[in-house]
Protein backbone atom coordinates (compact mmCIF):
# COMPACT_ATOMS: atom_id res chain seq x y z
CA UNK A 1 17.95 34.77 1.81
CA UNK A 2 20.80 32.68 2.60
CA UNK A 3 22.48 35.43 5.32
CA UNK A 4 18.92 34.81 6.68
CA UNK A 5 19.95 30.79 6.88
CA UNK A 6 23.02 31.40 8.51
CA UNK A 7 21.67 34.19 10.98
CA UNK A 8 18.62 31.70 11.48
CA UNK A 9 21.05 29.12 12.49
CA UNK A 10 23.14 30.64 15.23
CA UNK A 11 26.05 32.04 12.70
CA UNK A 12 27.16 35.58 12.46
CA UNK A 13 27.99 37.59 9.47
CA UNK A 14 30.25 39.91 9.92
CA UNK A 15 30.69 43.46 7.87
CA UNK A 16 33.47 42.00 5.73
CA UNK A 17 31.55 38.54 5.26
CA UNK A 18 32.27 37.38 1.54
CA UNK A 19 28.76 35.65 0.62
CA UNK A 20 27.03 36.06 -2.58
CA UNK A 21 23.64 36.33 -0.54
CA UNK A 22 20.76 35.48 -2.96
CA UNK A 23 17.03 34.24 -1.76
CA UNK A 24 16.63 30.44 -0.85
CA UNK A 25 14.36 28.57 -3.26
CA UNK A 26 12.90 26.77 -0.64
CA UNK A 27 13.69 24.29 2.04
CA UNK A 28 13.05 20.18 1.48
CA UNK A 29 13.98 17.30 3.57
CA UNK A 30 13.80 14.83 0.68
CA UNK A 31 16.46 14.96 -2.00
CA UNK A 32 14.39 14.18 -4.65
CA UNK A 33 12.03 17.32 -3.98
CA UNK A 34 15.77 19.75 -4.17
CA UNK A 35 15.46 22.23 -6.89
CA UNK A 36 17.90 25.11 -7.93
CA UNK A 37 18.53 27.32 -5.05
CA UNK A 38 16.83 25.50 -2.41
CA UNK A 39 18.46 24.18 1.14
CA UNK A 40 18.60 20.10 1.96
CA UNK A 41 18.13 19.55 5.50
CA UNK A 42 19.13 15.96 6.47
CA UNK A 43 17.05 14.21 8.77
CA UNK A 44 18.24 10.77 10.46
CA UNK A 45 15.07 8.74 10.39
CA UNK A 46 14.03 5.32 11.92
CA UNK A 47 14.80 3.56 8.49
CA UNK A 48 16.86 6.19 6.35
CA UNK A 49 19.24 8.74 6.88
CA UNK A 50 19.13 12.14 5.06
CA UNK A 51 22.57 12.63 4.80
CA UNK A 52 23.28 9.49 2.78
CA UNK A 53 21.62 11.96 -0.17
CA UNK A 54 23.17 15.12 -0.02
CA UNK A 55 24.96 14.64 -2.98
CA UNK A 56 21.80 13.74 -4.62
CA UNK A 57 20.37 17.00 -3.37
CA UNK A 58 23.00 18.86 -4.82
CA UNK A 59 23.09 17.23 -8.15
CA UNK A 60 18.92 18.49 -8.00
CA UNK A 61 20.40 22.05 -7.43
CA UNK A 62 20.71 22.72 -4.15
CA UNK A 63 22.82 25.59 -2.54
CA UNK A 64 22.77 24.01 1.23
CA UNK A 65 22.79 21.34 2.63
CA UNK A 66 22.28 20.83 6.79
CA UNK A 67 24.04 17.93 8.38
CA UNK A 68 25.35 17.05 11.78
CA UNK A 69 27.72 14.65 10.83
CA UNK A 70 30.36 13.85 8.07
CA UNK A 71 28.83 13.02 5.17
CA UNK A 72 30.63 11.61 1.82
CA UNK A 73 30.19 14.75 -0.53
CA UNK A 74 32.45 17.17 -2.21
CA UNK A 75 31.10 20.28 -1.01
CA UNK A 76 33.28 22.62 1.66
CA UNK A 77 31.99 22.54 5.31
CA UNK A 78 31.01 25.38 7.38
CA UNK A 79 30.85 24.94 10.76
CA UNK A 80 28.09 26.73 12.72
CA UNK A 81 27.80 24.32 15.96
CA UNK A 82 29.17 27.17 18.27
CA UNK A 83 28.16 31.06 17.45
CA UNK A 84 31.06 32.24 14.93
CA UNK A 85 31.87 34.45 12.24
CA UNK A 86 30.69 32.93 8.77
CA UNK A 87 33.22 35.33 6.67
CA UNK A 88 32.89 33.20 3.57
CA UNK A 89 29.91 31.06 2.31
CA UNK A 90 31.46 28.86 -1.43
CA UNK A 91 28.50 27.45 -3.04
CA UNK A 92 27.51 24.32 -2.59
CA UNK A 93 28.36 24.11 1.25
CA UNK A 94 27.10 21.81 4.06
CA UNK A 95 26.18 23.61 7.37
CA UNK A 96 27.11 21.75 9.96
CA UNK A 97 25.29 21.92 13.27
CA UNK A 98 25.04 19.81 16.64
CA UNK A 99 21.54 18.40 15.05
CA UNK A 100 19.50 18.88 11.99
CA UNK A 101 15.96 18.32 13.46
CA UNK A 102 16.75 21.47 16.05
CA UNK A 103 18.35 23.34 13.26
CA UNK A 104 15.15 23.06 11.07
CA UNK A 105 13.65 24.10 14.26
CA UNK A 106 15.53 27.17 15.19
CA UNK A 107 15.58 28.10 11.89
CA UNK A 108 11.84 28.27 11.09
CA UNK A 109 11.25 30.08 14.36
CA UNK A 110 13.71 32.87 13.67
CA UNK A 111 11.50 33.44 10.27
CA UNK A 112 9.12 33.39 11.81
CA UNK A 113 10.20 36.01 13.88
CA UNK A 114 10.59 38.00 10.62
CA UNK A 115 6.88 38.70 10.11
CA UNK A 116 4.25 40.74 11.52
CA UNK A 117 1.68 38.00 10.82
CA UNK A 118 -1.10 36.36 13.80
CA UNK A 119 -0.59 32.43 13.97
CA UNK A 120 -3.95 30.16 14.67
CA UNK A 121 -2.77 26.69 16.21
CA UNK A 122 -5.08 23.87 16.35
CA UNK A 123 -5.24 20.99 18.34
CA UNK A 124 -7.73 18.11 19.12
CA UNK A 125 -7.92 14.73 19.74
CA UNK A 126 -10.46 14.62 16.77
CA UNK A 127 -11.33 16.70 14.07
CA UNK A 128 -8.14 19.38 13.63
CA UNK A 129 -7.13 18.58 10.60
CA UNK A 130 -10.82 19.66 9.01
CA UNK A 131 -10.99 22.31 11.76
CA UNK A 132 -7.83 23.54 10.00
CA UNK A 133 -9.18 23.56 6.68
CA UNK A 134 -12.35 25.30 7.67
CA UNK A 135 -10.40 27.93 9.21
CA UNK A 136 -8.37 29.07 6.40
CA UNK A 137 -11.30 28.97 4.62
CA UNK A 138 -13.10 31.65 6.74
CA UNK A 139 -9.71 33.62 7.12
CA UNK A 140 -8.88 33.63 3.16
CA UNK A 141 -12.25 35.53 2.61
CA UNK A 142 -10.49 38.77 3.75
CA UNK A 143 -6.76 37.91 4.22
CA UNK A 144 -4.14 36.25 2.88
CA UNK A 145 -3.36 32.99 4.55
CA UNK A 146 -0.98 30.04 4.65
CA UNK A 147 -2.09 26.82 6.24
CA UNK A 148 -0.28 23.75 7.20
CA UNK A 149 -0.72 20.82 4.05
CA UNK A 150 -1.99 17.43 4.49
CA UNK A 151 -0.37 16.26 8.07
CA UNK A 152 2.21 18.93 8.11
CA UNK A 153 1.34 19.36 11.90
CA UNK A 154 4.56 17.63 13.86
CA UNK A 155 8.13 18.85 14.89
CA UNK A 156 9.02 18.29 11.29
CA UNK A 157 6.12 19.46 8.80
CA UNK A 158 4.99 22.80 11.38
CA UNK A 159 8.80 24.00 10.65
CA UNK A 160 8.70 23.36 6.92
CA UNK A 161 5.04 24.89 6.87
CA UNK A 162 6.53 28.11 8.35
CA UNK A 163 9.50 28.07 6.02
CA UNK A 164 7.38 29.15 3.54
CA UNK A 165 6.27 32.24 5.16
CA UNK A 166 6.81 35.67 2.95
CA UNK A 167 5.46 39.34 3.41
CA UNK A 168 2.62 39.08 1.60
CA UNK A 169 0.67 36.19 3.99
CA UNK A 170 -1.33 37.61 6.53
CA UNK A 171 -2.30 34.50 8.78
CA UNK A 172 -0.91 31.66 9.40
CA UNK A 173 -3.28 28.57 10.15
CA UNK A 174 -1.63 25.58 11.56
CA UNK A 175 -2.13 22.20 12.74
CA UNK A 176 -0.33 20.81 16.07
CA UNK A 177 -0.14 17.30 17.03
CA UNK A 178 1.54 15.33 19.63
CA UNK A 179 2.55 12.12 20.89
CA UNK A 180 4.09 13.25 24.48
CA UNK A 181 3.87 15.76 26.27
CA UNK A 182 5.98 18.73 25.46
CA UNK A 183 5.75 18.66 22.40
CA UNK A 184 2.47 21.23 21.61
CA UNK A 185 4.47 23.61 23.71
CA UNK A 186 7.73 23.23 21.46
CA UNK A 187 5.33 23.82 18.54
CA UNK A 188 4.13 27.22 20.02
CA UNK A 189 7.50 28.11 20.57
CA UNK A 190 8.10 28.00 17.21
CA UNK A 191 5.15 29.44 15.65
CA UNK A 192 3.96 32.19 18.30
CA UNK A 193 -0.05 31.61 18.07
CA UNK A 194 -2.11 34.16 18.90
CA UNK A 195 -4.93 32.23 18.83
CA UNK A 196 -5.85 28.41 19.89
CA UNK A 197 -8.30 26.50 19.11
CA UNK A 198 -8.83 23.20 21.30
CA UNK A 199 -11.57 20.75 19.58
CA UNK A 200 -11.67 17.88 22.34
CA UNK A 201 -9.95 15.48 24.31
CA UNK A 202 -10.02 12.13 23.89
CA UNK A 203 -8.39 8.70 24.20
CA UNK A 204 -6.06 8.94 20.88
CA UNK A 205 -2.53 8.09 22.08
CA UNK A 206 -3.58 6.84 25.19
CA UNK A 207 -1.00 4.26 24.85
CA UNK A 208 1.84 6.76 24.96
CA UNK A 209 0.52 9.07 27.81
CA UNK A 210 -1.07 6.74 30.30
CA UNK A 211 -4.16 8.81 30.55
CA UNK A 212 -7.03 10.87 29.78
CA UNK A 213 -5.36 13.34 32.08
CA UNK A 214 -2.59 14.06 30.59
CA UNK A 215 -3.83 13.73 27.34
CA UNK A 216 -5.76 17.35 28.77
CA UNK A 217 -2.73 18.49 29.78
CA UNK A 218 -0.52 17.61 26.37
CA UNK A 219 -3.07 19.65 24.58
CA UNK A 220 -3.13 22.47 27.00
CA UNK A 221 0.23 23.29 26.30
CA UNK A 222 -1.77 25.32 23.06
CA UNK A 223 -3.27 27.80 25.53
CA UNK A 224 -0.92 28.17 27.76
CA UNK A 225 1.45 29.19 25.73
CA UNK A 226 -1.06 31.92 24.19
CA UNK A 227 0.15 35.61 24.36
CA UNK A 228 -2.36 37.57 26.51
CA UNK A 229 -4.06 40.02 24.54
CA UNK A 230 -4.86 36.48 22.32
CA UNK A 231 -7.92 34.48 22.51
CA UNK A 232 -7.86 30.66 23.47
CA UNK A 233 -11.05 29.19 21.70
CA UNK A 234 -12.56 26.32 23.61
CA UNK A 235 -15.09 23.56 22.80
CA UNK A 236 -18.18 24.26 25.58
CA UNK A 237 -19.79 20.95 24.94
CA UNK A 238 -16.15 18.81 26.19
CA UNK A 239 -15.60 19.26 29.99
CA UNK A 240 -11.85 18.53 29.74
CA UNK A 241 -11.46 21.59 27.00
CA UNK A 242 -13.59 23.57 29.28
CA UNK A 243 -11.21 23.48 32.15
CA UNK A 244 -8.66 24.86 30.26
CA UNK A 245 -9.74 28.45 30.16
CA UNK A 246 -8.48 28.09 33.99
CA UNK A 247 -4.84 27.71 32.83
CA UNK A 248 -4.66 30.57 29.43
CA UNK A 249 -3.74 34.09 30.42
CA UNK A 250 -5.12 34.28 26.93
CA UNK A 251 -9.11 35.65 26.63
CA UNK A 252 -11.68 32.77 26.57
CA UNK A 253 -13.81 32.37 23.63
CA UNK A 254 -16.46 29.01 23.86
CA UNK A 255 -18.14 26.90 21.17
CA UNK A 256 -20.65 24.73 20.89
CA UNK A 257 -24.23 23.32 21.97
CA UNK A 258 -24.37 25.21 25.06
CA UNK A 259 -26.62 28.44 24.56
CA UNK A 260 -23.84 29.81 27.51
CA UNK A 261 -20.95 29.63 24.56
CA UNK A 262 -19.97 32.86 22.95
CA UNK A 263 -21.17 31.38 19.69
CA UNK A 264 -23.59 28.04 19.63
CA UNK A 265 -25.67 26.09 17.42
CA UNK A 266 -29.20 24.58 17.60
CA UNK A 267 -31.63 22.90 15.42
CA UNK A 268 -28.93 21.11 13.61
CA UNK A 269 -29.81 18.60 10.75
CA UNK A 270 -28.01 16.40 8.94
CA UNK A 271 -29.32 15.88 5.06
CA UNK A 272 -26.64 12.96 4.64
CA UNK A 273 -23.89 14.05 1.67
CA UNK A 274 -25.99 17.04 0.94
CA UNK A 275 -24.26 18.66 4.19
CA UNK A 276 -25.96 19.76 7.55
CA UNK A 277 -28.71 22.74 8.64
CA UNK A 278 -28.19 24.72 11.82
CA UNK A 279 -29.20 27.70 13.50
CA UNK A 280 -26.34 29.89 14.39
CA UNK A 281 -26.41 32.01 17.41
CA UNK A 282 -23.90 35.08 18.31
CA UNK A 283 -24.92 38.04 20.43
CA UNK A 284 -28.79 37.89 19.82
CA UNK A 285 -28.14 37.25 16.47
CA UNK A 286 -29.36 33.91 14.75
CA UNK A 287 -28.05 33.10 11.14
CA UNK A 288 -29.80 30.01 9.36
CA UNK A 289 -26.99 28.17 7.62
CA UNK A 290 -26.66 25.30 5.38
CA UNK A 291 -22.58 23.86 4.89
CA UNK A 292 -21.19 21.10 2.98
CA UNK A 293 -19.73 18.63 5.94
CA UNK A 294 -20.75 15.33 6.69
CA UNK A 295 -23.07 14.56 9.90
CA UNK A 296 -24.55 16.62 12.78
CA UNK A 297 -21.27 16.30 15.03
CA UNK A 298 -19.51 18.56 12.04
CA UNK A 299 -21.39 21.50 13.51
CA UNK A 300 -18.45 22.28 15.96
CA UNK A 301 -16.34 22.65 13.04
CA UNK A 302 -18.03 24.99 11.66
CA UNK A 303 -18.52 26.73 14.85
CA UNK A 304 -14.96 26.48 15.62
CA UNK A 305 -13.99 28.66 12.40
CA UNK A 306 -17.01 31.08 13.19
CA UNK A 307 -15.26 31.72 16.34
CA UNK A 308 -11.62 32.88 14.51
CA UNK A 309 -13.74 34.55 11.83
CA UNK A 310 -15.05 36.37 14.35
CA UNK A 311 -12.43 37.39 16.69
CA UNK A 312 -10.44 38.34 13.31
CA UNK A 313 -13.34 40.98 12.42
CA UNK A 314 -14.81 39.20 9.39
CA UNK A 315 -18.12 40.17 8.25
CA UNK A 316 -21.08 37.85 8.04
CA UNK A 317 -20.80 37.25 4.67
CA UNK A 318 -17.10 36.36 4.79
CA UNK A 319 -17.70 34.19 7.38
CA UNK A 320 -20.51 32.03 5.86
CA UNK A 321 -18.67 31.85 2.34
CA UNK A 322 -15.54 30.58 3.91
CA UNK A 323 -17.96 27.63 5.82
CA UNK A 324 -19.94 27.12 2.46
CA UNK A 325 -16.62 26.75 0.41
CA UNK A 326 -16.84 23.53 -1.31
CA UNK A 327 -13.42 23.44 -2.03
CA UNK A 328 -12.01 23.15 1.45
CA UNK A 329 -10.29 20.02 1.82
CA UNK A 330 -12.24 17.89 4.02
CA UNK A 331 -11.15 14.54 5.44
CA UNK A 332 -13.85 12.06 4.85
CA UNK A 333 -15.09 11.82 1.24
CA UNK A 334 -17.25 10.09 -0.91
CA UNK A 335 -16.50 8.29 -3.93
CA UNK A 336 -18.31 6.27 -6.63
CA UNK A 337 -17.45 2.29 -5.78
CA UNK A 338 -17.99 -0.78 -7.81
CA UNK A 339 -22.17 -2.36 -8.74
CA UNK A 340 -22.97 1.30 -8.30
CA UNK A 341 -22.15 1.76 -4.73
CA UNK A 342 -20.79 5.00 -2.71
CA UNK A 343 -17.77 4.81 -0.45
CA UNK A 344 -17.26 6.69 2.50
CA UNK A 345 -13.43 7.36 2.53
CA UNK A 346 -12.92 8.24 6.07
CA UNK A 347 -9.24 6.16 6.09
CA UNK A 348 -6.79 9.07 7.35
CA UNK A 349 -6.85 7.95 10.79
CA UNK A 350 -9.18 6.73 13.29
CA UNK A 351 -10.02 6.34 17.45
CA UNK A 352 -13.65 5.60 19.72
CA UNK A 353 -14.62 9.17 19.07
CA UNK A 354 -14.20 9.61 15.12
CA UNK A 355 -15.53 6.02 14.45
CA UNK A 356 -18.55 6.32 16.50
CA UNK A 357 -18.99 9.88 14.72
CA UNK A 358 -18.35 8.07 11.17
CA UNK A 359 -20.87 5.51 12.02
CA UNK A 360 -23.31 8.17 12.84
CA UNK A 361 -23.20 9.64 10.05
CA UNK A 362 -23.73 6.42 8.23
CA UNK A 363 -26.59 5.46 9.89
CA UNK A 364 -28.05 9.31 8.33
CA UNK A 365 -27.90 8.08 5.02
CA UNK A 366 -30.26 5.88 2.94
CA UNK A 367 -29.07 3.00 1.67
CA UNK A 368 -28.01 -0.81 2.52
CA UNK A 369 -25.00 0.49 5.14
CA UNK A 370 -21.88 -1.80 5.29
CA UNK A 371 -19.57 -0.86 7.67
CA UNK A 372 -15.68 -1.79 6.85
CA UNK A 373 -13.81 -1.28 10.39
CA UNK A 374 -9.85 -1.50 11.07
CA UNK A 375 -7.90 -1.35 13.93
CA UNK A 376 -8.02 1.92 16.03
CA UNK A 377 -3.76 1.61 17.11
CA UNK A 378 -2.43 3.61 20.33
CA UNK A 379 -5.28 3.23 22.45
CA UNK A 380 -3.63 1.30 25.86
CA UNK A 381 -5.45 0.29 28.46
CA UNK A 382 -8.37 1.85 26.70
CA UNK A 383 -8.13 -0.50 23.81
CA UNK A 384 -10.70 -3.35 24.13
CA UNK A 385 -13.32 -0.86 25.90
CA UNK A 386 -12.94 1.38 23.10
CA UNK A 387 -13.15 -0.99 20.30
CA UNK A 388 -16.34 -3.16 22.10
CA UNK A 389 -17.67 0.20 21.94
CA UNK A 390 -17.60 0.86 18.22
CA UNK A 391 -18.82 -2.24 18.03
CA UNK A 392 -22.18 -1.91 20.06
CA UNK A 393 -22.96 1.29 17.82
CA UNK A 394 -22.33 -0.45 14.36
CA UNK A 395 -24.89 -3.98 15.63
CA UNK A 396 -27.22 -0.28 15.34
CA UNK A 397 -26.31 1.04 12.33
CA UNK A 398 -24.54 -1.38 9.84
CA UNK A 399 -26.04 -4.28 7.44
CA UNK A 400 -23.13 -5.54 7.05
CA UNK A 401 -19.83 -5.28 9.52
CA UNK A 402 -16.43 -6.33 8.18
CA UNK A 403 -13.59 -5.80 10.59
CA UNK A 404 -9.95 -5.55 9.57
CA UNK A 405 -7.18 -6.69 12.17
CA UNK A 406 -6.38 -8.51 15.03
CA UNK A 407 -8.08 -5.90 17.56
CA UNK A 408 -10.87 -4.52 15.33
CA UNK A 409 -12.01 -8.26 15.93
CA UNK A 410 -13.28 -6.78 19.56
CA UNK A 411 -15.53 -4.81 17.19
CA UNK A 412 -16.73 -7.91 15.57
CA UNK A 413 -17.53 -9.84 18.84
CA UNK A 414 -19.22 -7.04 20.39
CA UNK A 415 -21.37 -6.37 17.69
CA UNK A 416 -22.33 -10.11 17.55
CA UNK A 417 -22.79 -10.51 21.42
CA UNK A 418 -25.32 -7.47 21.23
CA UNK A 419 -27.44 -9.37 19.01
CA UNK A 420 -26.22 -8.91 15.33
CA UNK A 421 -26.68 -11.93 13.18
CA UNK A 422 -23.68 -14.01 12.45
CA UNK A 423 -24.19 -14.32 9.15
CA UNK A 424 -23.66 -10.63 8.72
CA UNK A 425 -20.54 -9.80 10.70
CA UNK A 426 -16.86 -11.09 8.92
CA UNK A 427 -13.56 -10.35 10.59
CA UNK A 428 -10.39 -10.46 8.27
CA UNK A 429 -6.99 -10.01 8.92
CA UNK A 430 -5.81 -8.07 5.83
CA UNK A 431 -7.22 -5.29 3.64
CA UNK A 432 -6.81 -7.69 0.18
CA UNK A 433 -9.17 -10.26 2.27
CA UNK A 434 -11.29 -7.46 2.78
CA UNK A 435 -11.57 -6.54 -0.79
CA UNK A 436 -11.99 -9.50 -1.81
CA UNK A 437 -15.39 -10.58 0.62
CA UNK A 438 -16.88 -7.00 -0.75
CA UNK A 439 -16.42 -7.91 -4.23
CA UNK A 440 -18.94 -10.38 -3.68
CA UNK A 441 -21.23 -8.48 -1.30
CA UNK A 442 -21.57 -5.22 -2.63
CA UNK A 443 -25.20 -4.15 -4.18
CA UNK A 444 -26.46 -1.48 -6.26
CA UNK A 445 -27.46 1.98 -4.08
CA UNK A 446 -24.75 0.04 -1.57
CA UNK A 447 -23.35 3.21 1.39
CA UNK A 448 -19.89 1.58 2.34
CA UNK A 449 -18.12 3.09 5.04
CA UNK A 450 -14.12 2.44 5.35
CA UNK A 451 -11.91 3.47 8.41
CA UNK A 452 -9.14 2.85 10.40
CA UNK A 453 -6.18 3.52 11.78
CA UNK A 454 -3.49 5.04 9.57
CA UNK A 455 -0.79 2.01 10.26
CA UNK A 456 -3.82 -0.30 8.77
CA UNK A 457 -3.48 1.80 4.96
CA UNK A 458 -7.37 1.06 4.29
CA UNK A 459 -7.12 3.58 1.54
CA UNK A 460 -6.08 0.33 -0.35
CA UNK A 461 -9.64 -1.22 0.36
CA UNK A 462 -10.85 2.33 -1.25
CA UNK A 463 -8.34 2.02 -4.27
CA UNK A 464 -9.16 -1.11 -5.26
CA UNK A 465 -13.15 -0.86 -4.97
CA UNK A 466 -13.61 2.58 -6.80
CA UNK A 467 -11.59 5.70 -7.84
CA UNK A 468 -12.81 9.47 -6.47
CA UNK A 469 -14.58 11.11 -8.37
CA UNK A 470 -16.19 13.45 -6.35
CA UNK A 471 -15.97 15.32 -2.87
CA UNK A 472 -18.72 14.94 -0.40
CA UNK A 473 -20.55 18.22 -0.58
């Protein structure tokens, strides 16, 4: 409702307030997405400024628009950037406040506040944004439940995610990533987890925290700011996860390899895009499972949405339909490519850890293998040992190695120096160069792997070799 805006946003409304309160359509921070009703928040970006299209937002329909500066519009101004009495609210208005991005902010947290509903938060260095998916599809078996879309999982998209919270959702699943520390524990202020799932910790954004350290302690920030009658949910098999049970006043629940973890795996095996076999263990009980995801290190995401299943009260069967859900967006995916070929679309984003993973599962599947390798950005002083790394496994499993980039060339030479033949390694500079080498490559029954860092936008090599057509399953 808008007295709900105005409340959310530090104003008060007092008994003989004049506002024709109605509900708010919805809340956008790009003009061009503004529909009747809905509120505008301006955001000053690196490139753009929101407020240079409020006017546009109106023109779409919108009631509100939030600014913290003048902006060239003719729309009255109501100024909410010390508490006051809003007596009067004339539609279309601007709400002016001392900054939009903590407005959006302080806004989605007081709505928050407005529901009875338990919040999951997930973090990782690798492997939250499918952890995410698999968890709402356990938790949707029985409840109701909004999850975060696509990479909805900063300061920006967690607050618009929770913006579109109403009384009938039950659970809340939601991504949380970071680039400095601080910033997970901002996230929980917001959104009030319950429960916290950690997947791992590992080198991704080593460049903007220094070390492996505080990466640990960025993504600690999850459980520690966990209520105490809530359950932090740790990954066994990762040491630096592990420690943090020591720092949760939250209860500890483990995943993972170790038969010590609350609830483990064993006997795992991979049958390439047909999905993975495991034995699943829980209290003396073992369940013999088959789900759709993509090579044997997948198993902790599955276990990882056991685990919230689980402490949520969901049955068996609940549980194992929500893992066997084909629909469940999952990251990597494989599409039909060019001289009857299959590409492994595994471009969202990339480090050591998730390429090494990727290349493991490529070296499960039958098949000439052609590995197509970009830069892996934000790594620091971990970036040549992580990319000579990559490079040692894919002399192991690849054909073929293509590299993309100045530093994915470390790939290239490593791969070469441990004994891969010359004639099968290329290093390019851009993804058209790329596309244009495995035009002239690629064979019939051909398994072609592509992945990199976002910044590289290797979903063009993908584009412009084959269209999806199907998910991996």
């Amino acid at each position: 409702m808008i007295s709900d805006v105005i409340k959310g946003l530090g104003g008060m409304l007092p008994d003989s307030a004049r506002l024709k309160d109605q509900p708010v359509a919805g809340v956008v921070i790009d003009s061009r997405l503004a529909g009747a009703g809905s509120l505008f928040v301006a955001l000053k970006g690196e490139r753009d400024d929101g407020h240079r299209y409020v006017s546009d937002a109106f023109a779409k329909g919108a009631v509100m628009a939030l600014i913290d500066h003048a902006v060239e519009v003719e729309a009255p101004v109501v100024d909410l950037r010390a508490p006051a009495e809003v007596a009067e609210l004339p539609m279309p208005c601007c709400l002016l406040v001392d900054n939009t991005l903590a407005g959006l902010q302080r806004l989605a947290a007081y709505w928050r506040s407005q529901f009875d509903v338990r919040v999951v938060g997930i973090t990782g260095s690798v492997g939250k944004s499918t952890t995410k998916e698999m968890v709402w599809s356990v938790l949707r078996r029985r409840f109701h439940t909004l999850r975060s879309e696509g990479n909805y999982n900063n300061e920006i998209g967690l607050p618009l995610t929770l913006l579109r919270l109403n009384d009938t959702y039950e659970r809340v699943v939601l991504e949380m990533g970071m680039y400095a520390l601080g910033e997970i524990r901002q996230l929980a202020e917001i959104a009030r987890p319950v429960i916290g799932v950690v997947t791992n910790v590992g080198p991704t954004h080593l460049e903007r925290l220094g070390s492996i350290e505080r990466i640990a302690q960025a993504k600690r920030e999850l459980v520690e700011s966990l209520p105490a009658d809530g359950f932090a949910v740790l990954n066994k098999d990762d040491p630096l996860v592990c420690a943090m049970a020591e720092h949760t006043p939250a209860r500890v629940f483990y995943y993972g390899l170790d038969p010590s973890a609350d609830v483990w795996a064993s006997d795992i095996e991979s049958r390439g895009l047909e999905g993975i076999l495991f034995r699943l263990h829980y209290r003396g009980e073992t369940l013999h499972l088959r789900v759709p995801l993509l090579g044997r290190h997948s198993v902790h995401t599955a276990l990882a949405a056991t685990a919230v299943g689980l402490i949520e009260g969901e049955s068996w069967e609940e549980i194992v339909a929500g893992l066997q859900d084909t629909s469940a967006h999952i990251r990597l995916v494989a599409t039909p490519g060019i001289h009857g070929s299959t590409i492994l679309d595994d471009t969202y984003n990339a480090s050591p850890a998730s390429s090494l993973a990727a290349l493991n599962l490529l070296a499960e599947l039958d098949g000439r293998r052609i590995a197509v390798l970009g830069d892996m950005l934000e790594l620091g002083d971990y970036e040549e040992v992580g990319h000579r790394k990559v490079g040692l496994r894919a002399r192991d499993v690849a054909a073929k190695l293509i590299t993309v980039g100045r530093r994915a060339r470390l790939i290239a030479e490593e791969a070469l120096k441990a004994g891969m033949p010359a004639a099968d390694v290329y290093s390019v500079d851009t993804n058209q160069e790329a596309v244009e080498l495995l035009r002239t490559i690629i064979q019939p029954g051909d398994i072609i792997l592509v992945k990199g860092s976002r910044g590289m936008k290797m979903e063009e090599i993908v584009a412009a070799l084959g269209r999806p057509a199907w998910p991996t399953r």
